[in-house]
N, C-alpha and C. Protein backbone atom coordinates (compact mmCIF):
# COMPACT_ATOMS: atom_id res chain seq x y z
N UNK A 1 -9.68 10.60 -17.60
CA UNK A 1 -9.66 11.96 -17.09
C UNK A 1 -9.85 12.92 -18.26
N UNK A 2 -10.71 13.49 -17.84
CA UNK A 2 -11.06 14.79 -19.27
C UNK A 2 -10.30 16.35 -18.93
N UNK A 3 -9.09 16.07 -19.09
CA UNK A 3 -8.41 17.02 -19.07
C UNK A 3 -8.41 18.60 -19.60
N UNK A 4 -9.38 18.42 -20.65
CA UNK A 4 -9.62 19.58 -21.60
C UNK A 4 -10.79 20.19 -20.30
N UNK A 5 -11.72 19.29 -20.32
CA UNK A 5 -13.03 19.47 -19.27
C UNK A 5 -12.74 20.60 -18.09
N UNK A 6 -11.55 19.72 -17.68
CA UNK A 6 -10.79 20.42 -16.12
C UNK A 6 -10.48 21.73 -16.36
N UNK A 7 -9.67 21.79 -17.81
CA UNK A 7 -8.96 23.36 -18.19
C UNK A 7 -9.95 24.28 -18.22
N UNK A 8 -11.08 24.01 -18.83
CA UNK A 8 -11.68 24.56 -19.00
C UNK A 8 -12.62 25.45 -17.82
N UNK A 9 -12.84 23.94 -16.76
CA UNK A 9 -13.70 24.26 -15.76
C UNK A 9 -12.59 25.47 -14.52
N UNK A 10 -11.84 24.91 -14.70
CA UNK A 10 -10.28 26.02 -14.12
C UNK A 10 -10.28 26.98 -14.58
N UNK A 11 -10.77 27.88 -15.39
CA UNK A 11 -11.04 29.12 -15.93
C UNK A 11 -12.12 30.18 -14.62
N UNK A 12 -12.93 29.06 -14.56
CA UNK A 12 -13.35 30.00 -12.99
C UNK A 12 -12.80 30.24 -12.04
N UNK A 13 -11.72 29.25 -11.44
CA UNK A 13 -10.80 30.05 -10.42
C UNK A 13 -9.92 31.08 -11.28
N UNK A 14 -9.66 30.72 -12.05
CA UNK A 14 -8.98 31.92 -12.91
C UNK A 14 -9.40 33.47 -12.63
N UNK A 15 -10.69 33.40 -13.18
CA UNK A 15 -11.76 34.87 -12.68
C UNK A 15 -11.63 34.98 -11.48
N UNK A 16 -12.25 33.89 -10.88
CA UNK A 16 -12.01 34.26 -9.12
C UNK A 16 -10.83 34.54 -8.51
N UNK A 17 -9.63 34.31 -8.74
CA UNK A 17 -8.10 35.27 -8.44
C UNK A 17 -8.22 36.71 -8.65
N UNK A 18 -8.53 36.40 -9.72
CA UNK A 18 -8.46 38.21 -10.14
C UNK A 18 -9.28 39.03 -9.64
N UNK A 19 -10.84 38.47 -9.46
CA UNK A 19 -12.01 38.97 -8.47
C UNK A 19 -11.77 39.22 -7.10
N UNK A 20 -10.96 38.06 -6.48
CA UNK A 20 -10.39 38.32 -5.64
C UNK A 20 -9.90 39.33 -5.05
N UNK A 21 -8.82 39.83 -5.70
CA UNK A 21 -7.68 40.14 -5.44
C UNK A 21 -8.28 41.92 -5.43
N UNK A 22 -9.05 42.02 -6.65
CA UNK A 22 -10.14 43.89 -6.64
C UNK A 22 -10.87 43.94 -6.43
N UNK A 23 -11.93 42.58 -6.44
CA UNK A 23 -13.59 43.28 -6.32
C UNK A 23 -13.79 42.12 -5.18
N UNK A 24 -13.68 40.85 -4.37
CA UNK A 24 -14.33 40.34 -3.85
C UNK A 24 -13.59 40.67 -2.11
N UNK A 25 -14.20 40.54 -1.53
CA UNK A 25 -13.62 40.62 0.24
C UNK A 25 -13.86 39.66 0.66
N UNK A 26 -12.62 39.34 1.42
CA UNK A 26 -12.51 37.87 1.43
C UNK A 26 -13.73 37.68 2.35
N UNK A 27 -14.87 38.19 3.33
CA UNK A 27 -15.57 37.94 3.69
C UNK A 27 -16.80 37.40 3.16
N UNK A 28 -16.81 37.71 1.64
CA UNK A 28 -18.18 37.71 0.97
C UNK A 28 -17.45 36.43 -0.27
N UNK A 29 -16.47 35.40 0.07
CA UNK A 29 -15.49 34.73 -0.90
C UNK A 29 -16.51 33.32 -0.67
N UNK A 30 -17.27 32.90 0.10
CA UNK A 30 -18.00 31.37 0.18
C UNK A 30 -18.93 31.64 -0.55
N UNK A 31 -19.62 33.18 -0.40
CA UNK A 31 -21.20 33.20 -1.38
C UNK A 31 -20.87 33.25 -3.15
N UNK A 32 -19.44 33.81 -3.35
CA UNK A 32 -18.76 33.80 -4.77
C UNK A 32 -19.05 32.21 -4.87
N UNK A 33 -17.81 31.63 -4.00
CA UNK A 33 -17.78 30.05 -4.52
C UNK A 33 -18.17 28.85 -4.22
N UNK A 34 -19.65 29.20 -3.72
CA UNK A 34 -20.30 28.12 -3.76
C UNK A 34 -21.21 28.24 -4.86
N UNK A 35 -21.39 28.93 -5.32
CA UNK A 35 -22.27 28.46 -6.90
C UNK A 35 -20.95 28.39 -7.84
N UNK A 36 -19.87 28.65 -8.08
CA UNK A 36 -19.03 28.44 -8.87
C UNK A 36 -18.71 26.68 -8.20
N UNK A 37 -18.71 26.19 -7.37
CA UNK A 37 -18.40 24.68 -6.91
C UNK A 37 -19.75 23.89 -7.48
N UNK A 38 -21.14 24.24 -7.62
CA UNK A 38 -22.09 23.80 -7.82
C UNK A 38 -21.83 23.76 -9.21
N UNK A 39 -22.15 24.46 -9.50
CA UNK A 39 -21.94 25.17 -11.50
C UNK A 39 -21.07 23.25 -11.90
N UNK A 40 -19.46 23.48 -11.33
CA UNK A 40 -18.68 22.78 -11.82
C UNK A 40 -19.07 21.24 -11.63
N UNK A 41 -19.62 20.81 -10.41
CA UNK A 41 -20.45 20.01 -10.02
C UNK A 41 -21.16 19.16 -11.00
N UNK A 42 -22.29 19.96 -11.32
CA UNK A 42 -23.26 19.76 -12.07
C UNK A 42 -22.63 19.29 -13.65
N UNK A 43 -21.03 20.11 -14.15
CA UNK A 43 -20.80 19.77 -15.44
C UNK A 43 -20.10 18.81 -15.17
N UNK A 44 -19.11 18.38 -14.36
CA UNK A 44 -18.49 17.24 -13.99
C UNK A 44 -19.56 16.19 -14.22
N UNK A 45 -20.63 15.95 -13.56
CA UNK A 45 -21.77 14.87 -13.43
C UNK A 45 -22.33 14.73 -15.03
N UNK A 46 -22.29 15.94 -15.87
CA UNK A 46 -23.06 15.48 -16.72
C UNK A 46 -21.95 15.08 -18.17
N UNK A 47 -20.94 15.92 -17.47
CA UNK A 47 -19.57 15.39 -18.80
C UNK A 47 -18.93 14.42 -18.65
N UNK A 48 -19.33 13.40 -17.73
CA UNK A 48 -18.00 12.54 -17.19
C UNK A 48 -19.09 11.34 -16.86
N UNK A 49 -18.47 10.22 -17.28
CA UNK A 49 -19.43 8.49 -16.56
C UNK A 49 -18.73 8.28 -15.58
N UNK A 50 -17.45 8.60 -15.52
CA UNK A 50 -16.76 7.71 -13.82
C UNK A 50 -15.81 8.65 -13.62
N UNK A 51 -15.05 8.32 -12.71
CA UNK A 51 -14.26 9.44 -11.59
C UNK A 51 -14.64 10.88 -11.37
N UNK A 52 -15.62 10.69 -10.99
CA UNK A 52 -16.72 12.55 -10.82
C UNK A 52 -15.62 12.93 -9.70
N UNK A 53 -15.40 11.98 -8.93
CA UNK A 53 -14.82 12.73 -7.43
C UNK A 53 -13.20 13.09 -7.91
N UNK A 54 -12.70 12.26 -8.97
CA UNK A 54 -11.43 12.13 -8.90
C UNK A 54 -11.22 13.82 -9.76
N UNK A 55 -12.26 13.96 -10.65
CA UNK A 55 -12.13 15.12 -11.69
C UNK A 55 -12.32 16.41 -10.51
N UNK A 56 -13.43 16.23 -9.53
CA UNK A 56 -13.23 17.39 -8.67
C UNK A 56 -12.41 17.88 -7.95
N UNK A 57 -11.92 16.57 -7.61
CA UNK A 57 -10.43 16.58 -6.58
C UNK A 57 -9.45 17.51 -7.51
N UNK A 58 -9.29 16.87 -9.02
CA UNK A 58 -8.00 17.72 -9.92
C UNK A 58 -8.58 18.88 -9.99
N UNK A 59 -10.00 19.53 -9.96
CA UNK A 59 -10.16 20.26 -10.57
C UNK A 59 -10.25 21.67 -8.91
N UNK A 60 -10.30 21.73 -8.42
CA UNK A 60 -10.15 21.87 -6.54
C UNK A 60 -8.36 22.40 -7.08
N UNK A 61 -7.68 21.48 -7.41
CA UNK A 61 -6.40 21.92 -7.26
C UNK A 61 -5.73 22.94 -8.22
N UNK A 62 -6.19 22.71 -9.57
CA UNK A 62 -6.10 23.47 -10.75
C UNK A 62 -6.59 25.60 -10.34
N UNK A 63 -7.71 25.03 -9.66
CA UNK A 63 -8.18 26.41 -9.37
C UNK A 63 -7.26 26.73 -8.45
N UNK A 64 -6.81 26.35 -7.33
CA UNK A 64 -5.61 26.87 -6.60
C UNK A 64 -4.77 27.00 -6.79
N UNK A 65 -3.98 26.51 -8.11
CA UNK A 65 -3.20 27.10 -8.97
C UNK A 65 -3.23 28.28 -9.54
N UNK A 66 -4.55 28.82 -9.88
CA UNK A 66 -4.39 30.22 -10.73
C UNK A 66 -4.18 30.67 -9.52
N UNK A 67 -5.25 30.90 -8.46
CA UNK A 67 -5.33 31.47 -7.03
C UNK A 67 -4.19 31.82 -6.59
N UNK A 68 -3.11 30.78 -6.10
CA UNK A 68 -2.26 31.05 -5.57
C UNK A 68 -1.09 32.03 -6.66
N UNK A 69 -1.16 31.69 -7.99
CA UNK A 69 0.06 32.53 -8.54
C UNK A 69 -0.85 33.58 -8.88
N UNK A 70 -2.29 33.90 -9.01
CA UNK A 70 -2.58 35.43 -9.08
C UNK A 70 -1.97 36.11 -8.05
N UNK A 71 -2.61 35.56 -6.48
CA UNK A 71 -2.61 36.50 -5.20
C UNK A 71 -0.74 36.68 -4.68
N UNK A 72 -0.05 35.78 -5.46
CA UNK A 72 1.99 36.04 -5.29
C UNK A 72 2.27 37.70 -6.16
N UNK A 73 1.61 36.82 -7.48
CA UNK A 73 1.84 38.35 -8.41
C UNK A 73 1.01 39.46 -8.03
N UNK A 74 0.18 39.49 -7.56
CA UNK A 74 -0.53 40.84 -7.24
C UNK A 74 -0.83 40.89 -5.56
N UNK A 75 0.30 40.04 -5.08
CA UNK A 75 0.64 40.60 -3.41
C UNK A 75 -0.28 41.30 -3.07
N UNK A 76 0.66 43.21 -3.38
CA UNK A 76 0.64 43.92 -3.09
C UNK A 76 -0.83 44.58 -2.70
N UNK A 77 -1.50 44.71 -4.04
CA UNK A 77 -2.99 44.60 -4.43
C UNK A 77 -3.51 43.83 -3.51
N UNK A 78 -3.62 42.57 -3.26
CA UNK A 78 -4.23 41.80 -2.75
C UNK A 78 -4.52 42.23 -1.05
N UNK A 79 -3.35 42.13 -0.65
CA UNK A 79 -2.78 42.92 0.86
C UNK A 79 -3.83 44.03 1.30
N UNK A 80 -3.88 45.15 0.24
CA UNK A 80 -4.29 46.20 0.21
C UNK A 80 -5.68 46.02 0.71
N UNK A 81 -6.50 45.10 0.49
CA UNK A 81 -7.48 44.66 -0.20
C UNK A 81 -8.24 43.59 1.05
N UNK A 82 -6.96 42.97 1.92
CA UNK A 82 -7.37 41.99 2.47
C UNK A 82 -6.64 41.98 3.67
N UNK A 83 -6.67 42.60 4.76
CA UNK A 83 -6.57 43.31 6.07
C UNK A 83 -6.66 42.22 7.08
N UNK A 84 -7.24 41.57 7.14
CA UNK A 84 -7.86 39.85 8.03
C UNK A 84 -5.96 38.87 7.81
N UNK A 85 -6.29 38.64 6.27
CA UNK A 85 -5.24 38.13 5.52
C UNK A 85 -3.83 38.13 5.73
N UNK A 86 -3.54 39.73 5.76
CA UNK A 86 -2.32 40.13 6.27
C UNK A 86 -2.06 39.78 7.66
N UNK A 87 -2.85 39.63 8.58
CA UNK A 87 -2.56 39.70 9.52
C UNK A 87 -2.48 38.36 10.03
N UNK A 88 -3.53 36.94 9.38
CA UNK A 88 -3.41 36.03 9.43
C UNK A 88 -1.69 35.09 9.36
N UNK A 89 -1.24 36.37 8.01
CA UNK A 89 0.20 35.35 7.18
C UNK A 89 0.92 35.89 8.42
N UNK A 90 0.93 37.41 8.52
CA UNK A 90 2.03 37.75 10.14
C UNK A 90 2.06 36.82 11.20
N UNK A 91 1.52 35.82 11.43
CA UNK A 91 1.21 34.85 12.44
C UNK A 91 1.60 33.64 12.09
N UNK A 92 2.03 33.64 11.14
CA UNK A 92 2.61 32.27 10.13
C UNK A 92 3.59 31.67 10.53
N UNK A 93 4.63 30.82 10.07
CA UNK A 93 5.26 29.99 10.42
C UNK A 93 6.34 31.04 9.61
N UNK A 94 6.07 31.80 8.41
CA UNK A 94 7.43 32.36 7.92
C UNK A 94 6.96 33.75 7.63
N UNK A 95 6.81 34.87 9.03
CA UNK A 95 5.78 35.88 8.87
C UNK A 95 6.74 36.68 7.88
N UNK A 96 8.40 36.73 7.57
CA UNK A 96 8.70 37.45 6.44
C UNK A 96 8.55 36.85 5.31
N UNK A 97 8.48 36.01 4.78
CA UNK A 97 7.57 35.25 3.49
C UNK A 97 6.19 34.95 3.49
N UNK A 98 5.45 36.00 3.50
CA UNK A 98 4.36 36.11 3.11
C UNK A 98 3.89 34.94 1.56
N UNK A 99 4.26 35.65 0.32
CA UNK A 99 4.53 34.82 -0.67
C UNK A 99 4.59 33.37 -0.36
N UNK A 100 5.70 32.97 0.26
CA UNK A 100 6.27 31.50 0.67
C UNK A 100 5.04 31.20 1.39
N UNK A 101 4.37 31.56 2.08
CA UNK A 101 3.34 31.16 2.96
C UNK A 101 1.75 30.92 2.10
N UNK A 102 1.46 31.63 1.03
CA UNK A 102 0.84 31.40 0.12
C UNK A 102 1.18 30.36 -0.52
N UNK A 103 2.57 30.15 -1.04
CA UNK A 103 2.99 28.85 -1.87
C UNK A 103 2.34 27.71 -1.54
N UNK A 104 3.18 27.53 -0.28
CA UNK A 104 2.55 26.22 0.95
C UNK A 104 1.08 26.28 1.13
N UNK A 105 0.64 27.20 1.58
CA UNK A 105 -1.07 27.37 1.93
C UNK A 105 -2.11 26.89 0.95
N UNK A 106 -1.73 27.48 -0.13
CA UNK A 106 -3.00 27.72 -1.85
C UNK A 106 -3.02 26.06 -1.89
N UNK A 107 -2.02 25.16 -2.01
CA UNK A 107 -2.52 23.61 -2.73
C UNK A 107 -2.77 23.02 -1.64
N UNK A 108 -3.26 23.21 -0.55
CA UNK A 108 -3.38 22.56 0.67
C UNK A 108 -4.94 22.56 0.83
N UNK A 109 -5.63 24.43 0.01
CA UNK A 109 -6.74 24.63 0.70
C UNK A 109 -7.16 24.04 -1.05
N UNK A 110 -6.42 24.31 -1.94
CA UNK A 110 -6.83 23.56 -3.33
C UNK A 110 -7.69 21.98 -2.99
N UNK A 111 -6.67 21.19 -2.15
CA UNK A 111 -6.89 20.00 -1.67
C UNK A 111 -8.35 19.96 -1.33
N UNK A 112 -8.48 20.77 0.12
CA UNK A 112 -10.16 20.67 0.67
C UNK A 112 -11.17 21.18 -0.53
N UNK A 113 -11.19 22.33 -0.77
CA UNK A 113 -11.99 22.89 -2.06
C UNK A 113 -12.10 21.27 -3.09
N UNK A 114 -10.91 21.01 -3.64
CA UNK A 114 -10.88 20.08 -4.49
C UNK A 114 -12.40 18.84 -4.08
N UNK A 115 -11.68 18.87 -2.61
CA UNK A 115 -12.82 17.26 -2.01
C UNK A 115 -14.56 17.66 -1.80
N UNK A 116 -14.54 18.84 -1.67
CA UNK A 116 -15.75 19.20 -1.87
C UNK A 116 -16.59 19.47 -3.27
N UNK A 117 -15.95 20.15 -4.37
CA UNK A 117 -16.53 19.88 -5.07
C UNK A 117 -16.52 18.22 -5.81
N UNK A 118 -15.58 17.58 -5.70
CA UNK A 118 -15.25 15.89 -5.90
C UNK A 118 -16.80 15.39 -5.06
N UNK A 119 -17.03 15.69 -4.03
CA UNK A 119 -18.29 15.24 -3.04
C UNK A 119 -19.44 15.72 -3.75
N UNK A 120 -19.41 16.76 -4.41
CA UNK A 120 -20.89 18.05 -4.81
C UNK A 120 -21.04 17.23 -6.30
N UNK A 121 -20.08 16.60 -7.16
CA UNK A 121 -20.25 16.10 -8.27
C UNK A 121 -20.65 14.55 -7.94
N UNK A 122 -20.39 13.83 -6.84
CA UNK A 122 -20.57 12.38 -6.54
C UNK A 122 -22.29 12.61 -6.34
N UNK A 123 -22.75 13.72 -5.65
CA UNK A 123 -24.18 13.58 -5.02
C UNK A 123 -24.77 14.23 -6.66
N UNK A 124 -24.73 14.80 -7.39
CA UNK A 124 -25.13 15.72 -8.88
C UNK A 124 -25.12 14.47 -8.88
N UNK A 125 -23.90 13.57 -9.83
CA UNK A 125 -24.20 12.31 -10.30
C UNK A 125 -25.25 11.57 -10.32
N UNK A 126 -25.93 12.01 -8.87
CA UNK A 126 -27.10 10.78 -8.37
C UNK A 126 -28.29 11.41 -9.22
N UNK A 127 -28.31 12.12 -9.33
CA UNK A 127 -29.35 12.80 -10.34
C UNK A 127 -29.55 13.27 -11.74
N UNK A 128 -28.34 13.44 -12.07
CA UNK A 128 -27.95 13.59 -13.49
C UNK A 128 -27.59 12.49 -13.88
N UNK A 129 -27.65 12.48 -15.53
CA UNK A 129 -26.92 10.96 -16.33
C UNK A 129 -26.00 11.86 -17.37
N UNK A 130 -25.13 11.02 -17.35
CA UNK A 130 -24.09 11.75 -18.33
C UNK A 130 -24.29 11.80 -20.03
N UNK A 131 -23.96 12.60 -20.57
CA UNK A 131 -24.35 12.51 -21.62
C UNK A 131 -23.60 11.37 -22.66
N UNK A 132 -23.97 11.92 -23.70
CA UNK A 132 -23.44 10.59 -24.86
C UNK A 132 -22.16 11.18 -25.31
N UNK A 133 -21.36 10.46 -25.55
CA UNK A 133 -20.23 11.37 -26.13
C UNK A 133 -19.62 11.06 -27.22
């Protein structure tokens, strides 16, 4: 596992929390991250000889890590920002823990995100060769 690789590649959900949270709507959030899932894809396939899927899977979760503790710490902001959202968590299982409902939610959708780009680096693979290292 290329752990440094992952940290590194986790720097884009990093941006994307924070993009999130001021400049992106969550409506326009698949056209953000599907070239950020490709992007990572493509370096997974060409930095890595084996576990492409396993590095996407960690790396799927890592980004839902920044995600979820940006959008706790900047709630408020976020809320402001994301109208669909709010109204989604009010419907929740703990509509006064909003927060708490993010906790639970972020490594769940980390999970799917994770398996897709894990899938987007298995099919890259087929076309790329990894480099020498």
């Amino acid at each position: 596992m290329k752990i440094k690789l992952l940290l590194l590649l986790s720097l884009f959900g990093l941006g994307m929390a924070v993009a999130t949270v001021y400049l992106i709507p969550s409506d326009s959030d698949p056209v953000f991250w599907l070239p950020v899932f490709i992007i990572c894809a493509v370096v997974i396939a060409r930095e890595t000889a084996a576990k492409r899927f396993l590095h996407g899977l960690v790396l799927g979760l890592l980004n839902s890590f920044w995600i979820t503790i940006a959008h706790i710490l900047l709630f408020d902001q976020y809320i402001a920002n994301h109208i669909r959202e709010a109204e989604m968590l009010s419907m929740m299982p703990y509509p006064d823990s909003p927060r708490l409902m993010m906790l639970i939610t972020g490594p769940v959708i980390g999970l799917f995100s994770g398996i897709g780009i894990g899938l987007f680096a298995l099919v890259a693979s087929r076309f790329l060769t990894p480099r020498k290292s």
